[in-house]
Protein backbone atom coordinates (compact mmCIF):
# COMPACT_ATOMS: atom_id res chain seq x y z
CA UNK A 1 43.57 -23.76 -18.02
CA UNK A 2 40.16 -24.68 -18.34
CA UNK A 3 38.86 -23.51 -14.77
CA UNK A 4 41.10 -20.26 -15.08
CA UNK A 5 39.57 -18.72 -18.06
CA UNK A 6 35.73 -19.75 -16.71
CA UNK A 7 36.74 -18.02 -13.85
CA UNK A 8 37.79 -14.80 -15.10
CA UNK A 9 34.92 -14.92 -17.74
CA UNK A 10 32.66 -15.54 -14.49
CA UNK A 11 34.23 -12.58 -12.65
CA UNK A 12 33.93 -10.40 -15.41
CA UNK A 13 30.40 -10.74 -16.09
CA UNK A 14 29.90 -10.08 -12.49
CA UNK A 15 31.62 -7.32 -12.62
CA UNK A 16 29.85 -6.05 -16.00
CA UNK A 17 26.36 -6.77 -14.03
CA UNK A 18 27.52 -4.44 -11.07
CA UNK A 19 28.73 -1.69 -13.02
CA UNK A 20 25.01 -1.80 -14.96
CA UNK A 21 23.06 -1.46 -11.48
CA UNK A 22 25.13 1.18 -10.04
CA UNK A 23 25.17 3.14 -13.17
CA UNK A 24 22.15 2.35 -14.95
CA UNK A 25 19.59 2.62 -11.79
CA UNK A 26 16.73 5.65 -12.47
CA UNK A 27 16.72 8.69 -10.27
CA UNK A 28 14.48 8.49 -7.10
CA UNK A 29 11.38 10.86 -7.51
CA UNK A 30 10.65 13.63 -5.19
CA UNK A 31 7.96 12.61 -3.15
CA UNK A 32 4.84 15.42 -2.43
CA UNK A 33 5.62 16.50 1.43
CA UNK A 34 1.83 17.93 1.93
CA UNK A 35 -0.67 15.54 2.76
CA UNK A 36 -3.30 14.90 -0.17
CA UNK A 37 -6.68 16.78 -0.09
CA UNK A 38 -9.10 13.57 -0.31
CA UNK A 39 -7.05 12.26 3.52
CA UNK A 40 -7.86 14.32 6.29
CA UNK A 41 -7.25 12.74 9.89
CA UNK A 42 -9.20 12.92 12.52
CA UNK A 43 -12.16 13.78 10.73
CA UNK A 44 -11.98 11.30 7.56
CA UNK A 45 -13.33 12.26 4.47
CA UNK A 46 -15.55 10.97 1.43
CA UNK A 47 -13.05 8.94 0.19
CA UNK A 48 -12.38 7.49 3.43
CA UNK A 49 -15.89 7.10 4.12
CA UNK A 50 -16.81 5.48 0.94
CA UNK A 51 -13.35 2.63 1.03
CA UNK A 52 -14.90 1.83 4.74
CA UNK A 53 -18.14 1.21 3.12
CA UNK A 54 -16.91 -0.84 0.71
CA UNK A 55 -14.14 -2.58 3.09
CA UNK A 56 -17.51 -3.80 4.66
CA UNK A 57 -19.41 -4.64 2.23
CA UNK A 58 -16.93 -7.11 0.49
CA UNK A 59 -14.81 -8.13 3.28
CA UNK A 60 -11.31 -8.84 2.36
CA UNK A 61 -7.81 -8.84 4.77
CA UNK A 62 -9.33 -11.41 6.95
CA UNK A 63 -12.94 -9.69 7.20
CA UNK A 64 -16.06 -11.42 6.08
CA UNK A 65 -18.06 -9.99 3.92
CA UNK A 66 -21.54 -8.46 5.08
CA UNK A 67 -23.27 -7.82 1.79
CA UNK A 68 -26.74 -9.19 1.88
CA UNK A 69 -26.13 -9.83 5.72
CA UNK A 70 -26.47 -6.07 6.83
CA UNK A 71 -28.92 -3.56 5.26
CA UNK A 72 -27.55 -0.43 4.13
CA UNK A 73 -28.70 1.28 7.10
CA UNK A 74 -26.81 -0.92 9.06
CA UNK A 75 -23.58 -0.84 7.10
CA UNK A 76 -23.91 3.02 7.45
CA UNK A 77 -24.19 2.53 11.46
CA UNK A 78 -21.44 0.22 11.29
CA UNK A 79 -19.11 2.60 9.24
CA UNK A 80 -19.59 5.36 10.96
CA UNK A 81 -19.32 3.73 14.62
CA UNK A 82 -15.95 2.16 13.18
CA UNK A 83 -14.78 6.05 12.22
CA UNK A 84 -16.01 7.06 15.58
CA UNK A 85 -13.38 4.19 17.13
CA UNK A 86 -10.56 5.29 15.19
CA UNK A 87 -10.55 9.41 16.05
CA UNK A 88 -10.98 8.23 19.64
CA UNK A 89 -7.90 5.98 19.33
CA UNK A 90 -6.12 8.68 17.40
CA UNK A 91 -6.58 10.83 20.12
């Protein structure tokens, strides 16, 4: 008798937890369809520009960082030959 009522208290509770998430989940939000100002492909932009910059500066995904290695001269070269690579690859 035991086992019979766990089991229909188990099966109701499941039941009570499905109805929840099927009724209680939030609408999805409309998503913008234009692309943002601050992206812009092939030509980059600032903010592009300035997260490559960065990106090499502190390293980080599996890249070393090159702070105090590279001067910011060089960083600059480095950026902008690494923009250069992606249009071209793009294209």
């Amino acid at each position: 008798m035991y086992k019979r009522i766990m089991s229909a208290l188990i099966v109701v509770v499941c039941l009570f937890g499905v109805y929840l998430l099927a009724n209680s989940m939030p609408q999805k939000e409309k998503t913008q369809t234009e692309a943002s100002p601050s992206v812009s492909i092939p030509n980059g932009s600032v903010d592009e520009a300035a997260a490559r910059d960065k990106k090499i500066q502190n390293g980080g995904g599996g890249m070393p960082s090159f702070k105090g290695k590279l001067s910011d001269e060089q960083i600059a070269a480095l950026a902008a030959w690494l923009a250069a690579q992606t249009v071209c690859s793009e294209i």
